[in-house]
Protein backbone atom coordinates (compact mmCIF):
# COMPACT_ATOMS: atom_id res chain seq x y z
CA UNK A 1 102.94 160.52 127.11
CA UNK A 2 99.46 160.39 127.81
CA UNK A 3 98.75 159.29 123.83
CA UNK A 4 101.02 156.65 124.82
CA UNK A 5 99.75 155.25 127.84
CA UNK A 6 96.10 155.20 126.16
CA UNK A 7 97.85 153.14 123.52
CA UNK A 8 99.09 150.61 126.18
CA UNK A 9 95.95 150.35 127.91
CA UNK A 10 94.12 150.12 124.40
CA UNK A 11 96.41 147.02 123.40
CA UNK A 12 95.93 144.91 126.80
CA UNK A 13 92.24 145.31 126.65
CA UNK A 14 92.31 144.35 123.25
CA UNK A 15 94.46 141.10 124.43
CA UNK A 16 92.21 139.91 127.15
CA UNK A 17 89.63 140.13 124.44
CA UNK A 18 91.43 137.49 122.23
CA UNK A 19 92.61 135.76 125.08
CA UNK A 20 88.88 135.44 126.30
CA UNK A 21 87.45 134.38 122.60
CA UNK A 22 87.16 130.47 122.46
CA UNK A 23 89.54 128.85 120.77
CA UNK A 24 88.54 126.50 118.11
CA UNK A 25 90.92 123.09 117.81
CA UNK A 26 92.05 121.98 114.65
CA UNK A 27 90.12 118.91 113.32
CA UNK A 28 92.04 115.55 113.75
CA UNK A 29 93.63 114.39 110.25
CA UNK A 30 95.91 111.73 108.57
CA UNK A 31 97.72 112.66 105.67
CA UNK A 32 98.02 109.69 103.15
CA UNK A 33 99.78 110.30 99.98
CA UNK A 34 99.56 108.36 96.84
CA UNK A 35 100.46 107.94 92.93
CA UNK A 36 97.32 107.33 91.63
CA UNK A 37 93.50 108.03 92.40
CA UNK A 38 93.36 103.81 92.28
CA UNK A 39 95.02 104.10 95.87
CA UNK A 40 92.77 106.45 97.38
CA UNK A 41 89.62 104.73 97.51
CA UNK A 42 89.13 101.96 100.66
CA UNK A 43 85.79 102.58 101.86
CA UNK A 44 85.68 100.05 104.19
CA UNK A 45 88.80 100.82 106.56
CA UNK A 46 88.08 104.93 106.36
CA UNK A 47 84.53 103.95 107.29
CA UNK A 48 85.76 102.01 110.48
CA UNK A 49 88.10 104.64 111.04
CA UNK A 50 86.04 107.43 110.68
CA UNK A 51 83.13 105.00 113.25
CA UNK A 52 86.46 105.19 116.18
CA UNK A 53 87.52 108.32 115.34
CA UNK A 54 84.45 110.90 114.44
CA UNK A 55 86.01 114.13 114.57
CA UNK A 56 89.01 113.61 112.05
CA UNK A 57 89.39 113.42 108.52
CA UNK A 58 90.96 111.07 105.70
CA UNK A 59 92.94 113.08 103.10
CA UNK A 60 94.49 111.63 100.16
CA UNK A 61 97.50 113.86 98.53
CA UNK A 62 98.68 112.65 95.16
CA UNK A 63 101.93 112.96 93.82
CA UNK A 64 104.45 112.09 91.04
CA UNK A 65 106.05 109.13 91.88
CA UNK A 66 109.51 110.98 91.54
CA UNK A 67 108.17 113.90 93.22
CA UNK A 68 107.25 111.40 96.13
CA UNK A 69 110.67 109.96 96.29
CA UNK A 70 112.40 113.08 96.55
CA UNK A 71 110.27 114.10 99.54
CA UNK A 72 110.82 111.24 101.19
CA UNK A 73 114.59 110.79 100.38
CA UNK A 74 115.14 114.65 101.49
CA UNK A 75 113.49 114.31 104.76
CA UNK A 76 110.87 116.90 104.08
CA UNK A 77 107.75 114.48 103.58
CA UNK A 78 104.79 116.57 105.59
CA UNK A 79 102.35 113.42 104.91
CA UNK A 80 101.45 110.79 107.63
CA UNK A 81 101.00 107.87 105.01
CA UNK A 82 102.26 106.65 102.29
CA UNK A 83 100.78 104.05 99.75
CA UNK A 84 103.24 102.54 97.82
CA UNK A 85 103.84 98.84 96.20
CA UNK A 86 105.72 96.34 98.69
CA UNK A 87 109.08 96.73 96.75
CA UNK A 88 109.37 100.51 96.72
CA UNK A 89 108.03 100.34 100.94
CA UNK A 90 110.89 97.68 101.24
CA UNK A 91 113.35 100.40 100.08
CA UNK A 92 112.18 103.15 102.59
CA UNK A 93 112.08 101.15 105.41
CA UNK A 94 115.16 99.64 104.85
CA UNK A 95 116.83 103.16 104.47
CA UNK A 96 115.50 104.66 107.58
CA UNK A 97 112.34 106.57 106.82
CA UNK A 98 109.85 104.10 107.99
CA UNK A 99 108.72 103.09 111.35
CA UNK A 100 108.47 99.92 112.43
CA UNK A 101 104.81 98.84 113.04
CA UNK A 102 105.52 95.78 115.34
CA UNK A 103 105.89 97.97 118.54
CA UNK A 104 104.13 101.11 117.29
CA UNK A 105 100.94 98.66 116.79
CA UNK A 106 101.45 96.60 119.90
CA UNK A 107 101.67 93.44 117.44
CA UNK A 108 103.95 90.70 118.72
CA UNK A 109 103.79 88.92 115.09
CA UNK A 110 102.52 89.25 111.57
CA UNK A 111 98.61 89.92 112.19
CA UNK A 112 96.87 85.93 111.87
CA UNK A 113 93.69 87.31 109.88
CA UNK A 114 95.91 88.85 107.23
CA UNK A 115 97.33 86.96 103.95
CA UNK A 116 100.68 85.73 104.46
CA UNK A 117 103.02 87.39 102.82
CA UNK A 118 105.10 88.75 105.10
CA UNK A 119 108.36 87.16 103.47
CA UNK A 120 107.87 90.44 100.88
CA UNK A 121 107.36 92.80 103.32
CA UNK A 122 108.72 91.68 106.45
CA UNK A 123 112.88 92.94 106.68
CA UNK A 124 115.14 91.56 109.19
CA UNK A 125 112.22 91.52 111.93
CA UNK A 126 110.35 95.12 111.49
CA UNK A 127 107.27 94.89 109.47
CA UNK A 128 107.68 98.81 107.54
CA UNK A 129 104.54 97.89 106.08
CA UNK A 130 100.55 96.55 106.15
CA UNK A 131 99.49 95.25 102.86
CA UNK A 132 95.89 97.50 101.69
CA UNK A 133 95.90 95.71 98.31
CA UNK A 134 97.26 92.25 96.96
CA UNK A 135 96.92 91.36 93.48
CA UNK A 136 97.77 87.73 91.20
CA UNK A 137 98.74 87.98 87.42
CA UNK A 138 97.20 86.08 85.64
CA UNK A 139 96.40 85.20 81.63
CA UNK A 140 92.53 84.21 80.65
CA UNK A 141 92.87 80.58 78.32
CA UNK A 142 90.76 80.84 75.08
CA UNK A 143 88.94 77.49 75.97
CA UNK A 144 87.40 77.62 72.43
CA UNK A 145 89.94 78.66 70.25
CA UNK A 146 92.40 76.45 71.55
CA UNK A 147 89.79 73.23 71.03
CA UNK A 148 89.52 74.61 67.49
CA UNK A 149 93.58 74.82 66.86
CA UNK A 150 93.66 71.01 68.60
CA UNK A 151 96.41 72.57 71.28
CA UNK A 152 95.60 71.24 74.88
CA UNK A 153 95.72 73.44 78.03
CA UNK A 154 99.05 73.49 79.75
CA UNK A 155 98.59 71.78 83.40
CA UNK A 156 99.51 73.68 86.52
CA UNK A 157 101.74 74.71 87.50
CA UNK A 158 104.13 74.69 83.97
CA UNK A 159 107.41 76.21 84.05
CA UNK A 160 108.72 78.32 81.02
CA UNK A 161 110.01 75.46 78.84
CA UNK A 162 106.29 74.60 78.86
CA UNK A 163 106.05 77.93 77.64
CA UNK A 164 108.87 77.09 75.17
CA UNK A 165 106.50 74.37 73.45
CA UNK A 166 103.55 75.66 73.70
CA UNK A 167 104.73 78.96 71.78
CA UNK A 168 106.45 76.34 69.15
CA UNK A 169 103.09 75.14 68.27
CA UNK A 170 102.10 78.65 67.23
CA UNK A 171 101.14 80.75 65.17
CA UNK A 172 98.80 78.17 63.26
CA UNK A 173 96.44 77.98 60.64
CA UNK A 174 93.23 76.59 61.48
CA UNK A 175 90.99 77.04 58.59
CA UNK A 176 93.46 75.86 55.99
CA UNK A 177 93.28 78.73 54.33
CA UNK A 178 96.82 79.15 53.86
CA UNK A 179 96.92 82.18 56.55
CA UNK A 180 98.17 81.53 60.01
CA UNK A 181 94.97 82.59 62.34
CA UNK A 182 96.27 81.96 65.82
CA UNK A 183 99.10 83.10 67.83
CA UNK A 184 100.03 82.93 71.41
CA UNK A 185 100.01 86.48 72.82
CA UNK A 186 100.22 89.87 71.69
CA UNK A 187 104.05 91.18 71.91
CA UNK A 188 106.59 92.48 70.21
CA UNK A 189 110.41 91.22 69.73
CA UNK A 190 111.81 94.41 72.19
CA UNK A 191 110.03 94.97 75.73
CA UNK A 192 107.03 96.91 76.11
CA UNK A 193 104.83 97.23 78.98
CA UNK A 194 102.30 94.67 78.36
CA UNK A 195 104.83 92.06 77.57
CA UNK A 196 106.59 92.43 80.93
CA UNK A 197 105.30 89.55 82.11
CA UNK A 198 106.10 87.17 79.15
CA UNK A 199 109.58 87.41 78.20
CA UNK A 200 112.70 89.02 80.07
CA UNK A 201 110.59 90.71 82.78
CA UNK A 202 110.22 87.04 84.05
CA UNK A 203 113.95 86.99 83.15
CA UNK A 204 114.49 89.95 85.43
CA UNK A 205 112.23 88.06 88.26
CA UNK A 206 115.03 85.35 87.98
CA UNK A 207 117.60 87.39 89.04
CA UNK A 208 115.25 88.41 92.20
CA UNK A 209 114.67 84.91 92.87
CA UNK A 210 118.85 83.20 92.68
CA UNK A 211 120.69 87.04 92.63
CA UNK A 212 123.94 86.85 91.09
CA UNK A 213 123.07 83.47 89.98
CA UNK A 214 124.74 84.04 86.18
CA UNK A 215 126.64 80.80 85.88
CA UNK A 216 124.75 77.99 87.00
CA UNK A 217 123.24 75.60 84.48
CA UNK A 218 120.33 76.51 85.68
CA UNK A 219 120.33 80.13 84.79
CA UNK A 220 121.98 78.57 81.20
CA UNK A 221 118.53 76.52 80.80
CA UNK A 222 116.72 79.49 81.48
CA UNK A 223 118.65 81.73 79.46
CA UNK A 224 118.26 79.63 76.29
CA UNK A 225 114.73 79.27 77.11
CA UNK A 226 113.97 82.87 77.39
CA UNK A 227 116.13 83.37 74.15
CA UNK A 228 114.01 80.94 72.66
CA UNK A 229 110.47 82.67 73.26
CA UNK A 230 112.02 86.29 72.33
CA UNK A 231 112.90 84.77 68.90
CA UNK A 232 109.81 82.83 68.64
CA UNK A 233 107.10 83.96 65.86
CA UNK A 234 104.27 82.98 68.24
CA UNK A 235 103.49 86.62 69.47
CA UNK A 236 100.80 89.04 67.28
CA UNK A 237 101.68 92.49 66.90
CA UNK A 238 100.81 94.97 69.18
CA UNK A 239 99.09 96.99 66.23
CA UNK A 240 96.44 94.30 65.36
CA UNK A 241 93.30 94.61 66.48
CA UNK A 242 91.33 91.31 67.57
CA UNK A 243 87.69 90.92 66.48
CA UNK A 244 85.40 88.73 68.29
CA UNK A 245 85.34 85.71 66.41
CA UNK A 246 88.66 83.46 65.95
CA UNK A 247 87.36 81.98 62.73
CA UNK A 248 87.21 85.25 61.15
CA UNK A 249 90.65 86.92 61.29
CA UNK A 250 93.53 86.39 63.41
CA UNK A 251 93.13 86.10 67.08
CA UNK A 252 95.48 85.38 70.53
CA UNK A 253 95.03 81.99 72.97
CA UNK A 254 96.48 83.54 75.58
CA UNK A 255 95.41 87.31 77.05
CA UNK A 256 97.06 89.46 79.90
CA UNK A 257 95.18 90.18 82.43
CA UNK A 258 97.41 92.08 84.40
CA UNK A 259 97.06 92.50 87.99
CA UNK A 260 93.37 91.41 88.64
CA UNK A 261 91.88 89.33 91.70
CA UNK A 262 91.99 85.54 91.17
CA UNK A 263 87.84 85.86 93.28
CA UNK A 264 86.90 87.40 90.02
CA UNK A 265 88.23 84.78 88.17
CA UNK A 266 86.48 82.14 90.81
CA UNK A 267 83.29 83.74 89.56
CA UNK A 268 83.19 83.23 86.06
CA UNK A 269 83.26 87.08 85.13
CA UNK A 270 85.30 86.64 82.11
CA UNK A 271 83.19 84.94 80.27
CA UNK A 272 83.81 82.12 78.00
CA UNK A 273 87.93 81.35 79.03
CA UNK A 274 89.52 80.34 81.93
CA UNK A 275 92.29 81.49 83.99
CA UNK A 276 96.22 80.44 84.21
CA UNK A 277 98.88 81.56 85.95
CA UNK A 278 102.06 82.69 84.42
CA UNK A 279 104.69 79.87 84.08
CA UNK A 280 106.99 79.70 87.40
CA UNK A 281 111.18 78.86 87.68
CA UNK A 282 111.32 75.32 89.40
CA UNK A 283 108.18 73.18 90.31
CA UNK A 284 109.43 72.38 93.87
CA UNK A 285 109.37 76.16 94.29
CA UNK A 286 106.33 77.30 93.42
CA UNK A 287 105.52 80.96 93.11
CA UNK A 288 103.39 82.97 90.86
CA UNK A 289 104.12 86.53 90.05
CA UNK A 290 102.06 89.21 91.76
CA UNK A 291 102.00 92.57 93.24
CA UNK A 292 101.05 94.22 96.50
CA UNK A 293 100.41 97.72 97.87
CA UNK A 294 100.85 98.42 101.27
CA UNK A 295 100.25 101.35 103.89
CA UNK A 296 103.58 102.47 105.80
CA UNK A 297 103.80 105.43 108.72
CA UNK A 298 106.67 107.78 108.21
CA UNK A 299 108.43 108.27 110.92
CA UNK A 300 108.35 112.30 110.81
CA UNK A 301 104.76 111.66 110.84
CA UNK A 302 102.53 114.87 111.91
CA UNK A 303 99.55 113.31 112.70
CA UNK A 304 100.67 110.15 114.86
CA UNK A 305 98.14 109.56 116.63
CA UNK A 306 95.38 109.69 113.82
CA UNK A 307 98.00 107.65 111.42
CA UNK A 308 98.12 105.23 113.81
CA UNK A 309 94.18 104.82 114.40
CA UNK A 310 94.14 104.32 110.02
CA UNK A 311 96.75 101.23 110.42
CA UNK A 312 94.23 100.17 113.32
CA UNK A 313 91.30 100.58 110.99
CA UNK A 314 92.66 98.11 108.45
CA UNK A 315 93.03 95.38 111.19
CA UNK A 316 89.22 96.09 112.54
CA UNK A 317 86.54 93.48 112.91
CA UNK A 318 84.77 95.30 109.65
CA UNK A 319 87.78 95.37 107.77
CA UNK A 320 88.46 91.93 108.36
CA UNK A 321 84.74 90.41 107.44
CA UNK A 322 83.30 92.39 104.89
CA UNK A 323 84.75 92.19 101.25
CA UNK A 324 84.50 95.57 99.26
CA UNK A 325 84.21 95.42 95.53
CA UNK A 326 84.15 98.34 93.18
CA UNK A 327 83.52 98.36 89.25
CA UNK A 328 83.61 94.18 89.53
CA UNK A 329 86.95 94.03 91.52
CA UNK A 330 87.47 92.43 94.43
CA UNK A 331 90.01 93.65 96.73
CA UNK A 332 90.40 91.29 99.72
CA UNK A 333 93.73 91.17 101.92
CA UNK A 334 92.61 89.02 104.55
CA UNK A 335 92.66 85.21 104.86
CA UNK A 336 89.06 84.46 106.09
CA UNK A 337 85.50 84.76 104.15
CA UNK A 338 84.19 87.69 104.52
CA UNK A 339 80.30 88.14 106.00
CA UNK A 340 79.01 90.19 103.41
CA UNK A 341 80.30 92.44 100.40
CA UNK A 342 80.07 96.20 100.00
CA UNK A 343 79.44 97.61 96.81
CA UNK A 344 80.13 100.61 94.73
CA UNK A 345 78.62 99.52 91.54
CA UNK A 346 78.59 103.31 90.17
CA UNK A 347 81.80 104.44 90.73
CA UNK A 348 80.15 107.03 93.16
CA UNK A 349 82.74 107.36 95.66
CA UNK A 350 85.53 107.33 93.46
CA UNK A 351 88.54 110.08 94.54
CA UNK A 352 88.91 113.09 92.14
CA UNK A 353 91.60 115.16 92.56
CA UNK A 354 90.48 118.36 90.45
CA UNK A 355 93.17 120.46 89.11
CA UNK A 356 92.06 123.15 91.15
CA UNK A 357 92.30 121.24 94.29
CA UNK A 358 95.97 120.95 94.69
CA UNK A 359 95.94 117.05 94.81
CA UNK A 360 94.14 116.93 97.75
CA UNK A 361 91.02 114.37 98.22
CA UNK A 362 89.24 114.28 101.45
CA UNK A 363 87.23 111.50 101.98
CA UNK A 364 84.04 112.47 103.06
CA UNK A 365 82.36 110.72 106.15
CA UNK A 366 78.55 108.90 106.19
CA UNK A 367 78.77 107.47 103.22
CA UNK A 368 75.83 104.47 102.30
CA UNK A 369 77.00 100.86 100.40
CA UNK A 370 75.21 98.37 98.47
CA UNK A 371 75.61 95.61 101.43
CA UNK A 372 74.92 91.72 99.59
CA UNK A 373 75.44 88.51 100.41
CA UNK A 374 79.21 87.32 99.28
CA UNK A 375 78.34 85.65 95.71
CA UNK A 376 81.61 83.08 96.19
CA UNK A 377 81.09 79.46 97.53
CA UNK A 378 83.47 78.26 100.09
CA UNK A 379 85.03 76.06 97.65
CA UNK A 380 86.00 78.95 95.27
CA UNK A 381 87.11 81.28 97.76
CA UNK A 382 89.27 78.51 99.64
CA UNK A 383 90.85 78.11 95.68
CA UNK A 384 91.25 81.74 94.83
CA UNK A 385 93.24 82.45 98.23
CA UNK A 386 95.54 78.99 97.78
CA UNK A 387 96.33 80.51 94.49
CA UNK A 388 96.93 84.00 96.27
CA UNK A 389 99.29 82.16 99.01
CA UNK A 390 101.67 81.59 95.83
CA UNK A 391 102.14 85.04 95.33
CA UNK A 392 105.64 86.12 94.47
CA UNK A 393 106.48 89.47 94.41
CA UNK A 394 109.11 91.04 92.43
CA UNK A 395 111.52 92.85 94.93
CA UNK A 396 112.16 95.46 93.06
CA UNK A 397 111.20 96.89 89.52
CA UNK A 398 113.14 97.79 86.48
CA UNK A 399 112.23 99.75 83.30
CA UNK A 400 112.92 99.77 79.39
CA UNK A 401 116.45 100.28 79.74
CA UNK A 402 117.34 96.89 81.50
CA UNK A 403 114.78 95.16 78.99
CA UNK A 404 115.92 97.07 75.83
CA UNK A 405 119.76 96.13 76.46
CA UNK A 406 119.27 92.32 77.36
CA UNK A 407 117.52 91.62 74.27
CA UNK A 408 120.22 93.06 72.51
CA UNK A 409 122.67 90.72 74.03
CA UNK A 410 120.63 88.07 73.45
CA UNK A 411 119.80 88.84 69.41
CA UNK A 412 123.32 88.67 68.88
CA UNK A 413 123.99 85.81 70.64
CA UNK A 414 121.51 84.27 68.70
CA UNK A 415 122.75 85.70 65.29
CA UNK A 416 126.59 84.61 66.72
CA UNK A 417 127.73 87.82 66.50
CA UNK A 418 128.55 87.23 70.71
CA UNK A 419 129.69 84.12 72.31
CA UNK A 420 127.84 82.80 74.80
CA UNK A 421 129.98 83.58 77.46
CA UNK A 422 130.07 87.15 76.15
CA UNK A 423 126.67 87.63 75.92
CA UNK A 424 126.72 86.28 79.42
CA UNK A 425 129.12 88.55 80.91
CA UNK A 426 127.22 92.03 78.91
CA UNK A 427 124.20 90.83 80.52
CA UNK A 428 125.83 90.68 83.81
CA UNK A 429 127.24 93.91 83.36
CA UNK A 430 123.71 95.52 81.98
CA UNK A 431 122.34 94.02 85.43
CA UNK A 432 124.51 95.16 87.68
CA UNK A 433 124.57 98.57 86.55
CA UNK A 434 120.79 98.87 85.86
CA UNK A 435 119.10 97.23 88.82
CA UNK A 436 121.99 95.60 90.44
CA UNK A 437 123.11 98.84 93.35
């Protein structure tokens, strides 16, 4: 009895003790996860946020894409963040898992200092989403080479029958050495990834454009003009490399640049070409294809309240008038020119997420940046963001399968082993079961 007593006396001494020690908070932190390292690097909001909010942290958690969408769709996403591209955001707020940032911001309207493209990313009223990244596709012009095969630039904006012609003046031999030295692009007859934006990915964009438009004559026109450039011989294999000089071997007029910023273009840092946008649909509806990323609150967020001082870091005075540009791109999301630019010309700051880290990046806080004057004149700036206002982007996003099986339909078409209104009909079929839910 005694023993026992002590026992009970031992344990509430022992109690007050702990209760006594000082307990030490936990730090302040936003979750934000991504699907690549590319995502986790925006020095210039985390800095602002990190100058409101000194005792949190950023961390960056990266994940498979279809490891993210399986977290989110099962309800058990333990992140505060995500960055995503518009069209997949579009899909998670529209199903529920998003929360609206117009009241949870105290924003009345889409945010006047940001680029408007809120008709990609607004949905029925809600904004799910603020856009961190916006990039233009776009296709660098051999200036040169196309002087030397005698084939003038196409003026903007062209639509794809321009395309049509153009690609019907090529491949072309322009040393008269019997062997054809210039071709259009660098493709292949069946879809691969960097021919997505030159034959029936800009078919799929169509369908985003007029959905379930599969009888008008318009979609005919376009049809036969698409099945015109996948039969074309103007495209150079995949496999062939490109030297330097055009009059040496064969070479491409036309390169992808992917998804780059049109400021870089502005500048001149391609060298010796020029830029031009993809061909668009209808020239009184101008759009050219693009791609954004933007930063949406879960609504199970953990963190809230340090989630919501990240989304109020991206609409801060130094987010909005300083320009941040990392291994020569320019990432700029906001409609006026910025002060000053913020450099990273060594790649210092760049996320790593080790193997042994578990896919966690925290972003660390002090950091110093190359601060110069912003090299682009008014003039090119004003040009590069009217070209950005066209952006267009793709509402959702389809893979090999939708690409593989259209060409199919449209090869036999063009061999007549399917009527027209057959191939028609498969392709409507292929769409609706592919991408069409």
């Amino acid at each position: 009895m005694k023993r026992c007593s002590r026992c009970i006396i031992m344990a509430g001494i022992i109690g007050l003790i702990l209760i006594s020690l000082p307990v030490q908070a936990e730090k302040s932190r936003v979750v934000i996860a991504v699907t690549n390292s590319g995502d986790a690097m925006h020095p210039v909001i985390e800095e602002a946020f990190y100058k409101a909010n000194p005792e949190s942290e950023i961390i960056y958690s990266l994940y498979p894409q279809d490891q993210l969408k399986t977290m989110i769709l099962a309800g058990k996403a333990d992140f505060d963040l995500c960055i995503q591209p518009i069209e997949q955001i579009n899909v998670y707020g529209k199903d529920g898992y998003l929360e609206d940032l117009y009241p949870l911001m105290g924003l009345a309207q889409w945010p006047e200092n940001l680029l408007d493209i809120r008709r990609e990313i607004e949905l029925n009223g809600s904004l799910y989403g603020m856009p961190i990244a916006v990039y233009q596709t776009a296709w660098s012009w051999k200036d040169a080479l196309a002087q030397a095969a005698g084939i003038a630039k196409p003026a903007v904006p062209w639509n794809w029958g321009d395309y049509k012609a153009l690609s019907n003046q090529l491949p072309t031999d322009i040393n008269m050495d019997g062997t054809m030295d210039v071709y259009l692009m660098y493709g292949a007859k069946t879809q691969d990834n960097a021919l997505s934006n030159v034959q029936l990915g800009n078919l799929y964009d169509y369908f985003s454009a007029y959905p379930g438009d599969f009888t008008s004559d318009r979609f005919l026109k376009q049809l036969d003009i698409f099945t015109g450039i996948v039969v074309a011989p103007s495209l150079l294999s995949q496999d062939t490399a490109t030297p330097p000089l055009f009059n040496e071997s064969t070479a491409v007029l036309i390169s992808n640049l992917g998804a780059i910023s049109p400021l870089s273009l502005m500048a001149g840092e391609y060298g010796e070409q020029s830029f031009l946008p993809p061909p668009i649909f209808e020239a009184d509806n101008v759009f050219y294809l693009g791609g954004a990323s933007a930063c949406a609150m879960m609504r199970t967020a953990p963190h809230r309240e340090a989630a919501k001082a990240f989304l109020a870091a991206m609409l801060s005075p130094e987010a909005m008038s300083t320009a941040y540009r990392e291994k020569e791109m320019v990432d700029l999301v906001y409609k006026q020119m910025p002060g000053s630019l913020w450099s990273d010309m060594y790649g210092v700051f760049q996320p790593s997420f080790e193997e042994g880290s578990g896919n966690i990046y925290v972003v660390p806080r002090g950091r110093t940046f190359q601060v110069e004057d912003f090299p682009y004149t008014k003039e090119q700036f004003d040009t590069a963001q009217n070209f950005r206002n066209k952006l267009k982007v793709p509402s959702s996003s389809v893979g090999r399968p939708f690409y593989d099986a259209v060409v199919n339909r449209l090869v036999q078409w063009k061999n007549g082993a399917l009527t027209l209104d057959a191939a028609i009909k498969s392709i409507q079929e292929v769409y609706l079961m592919i991408v069409g839910e």
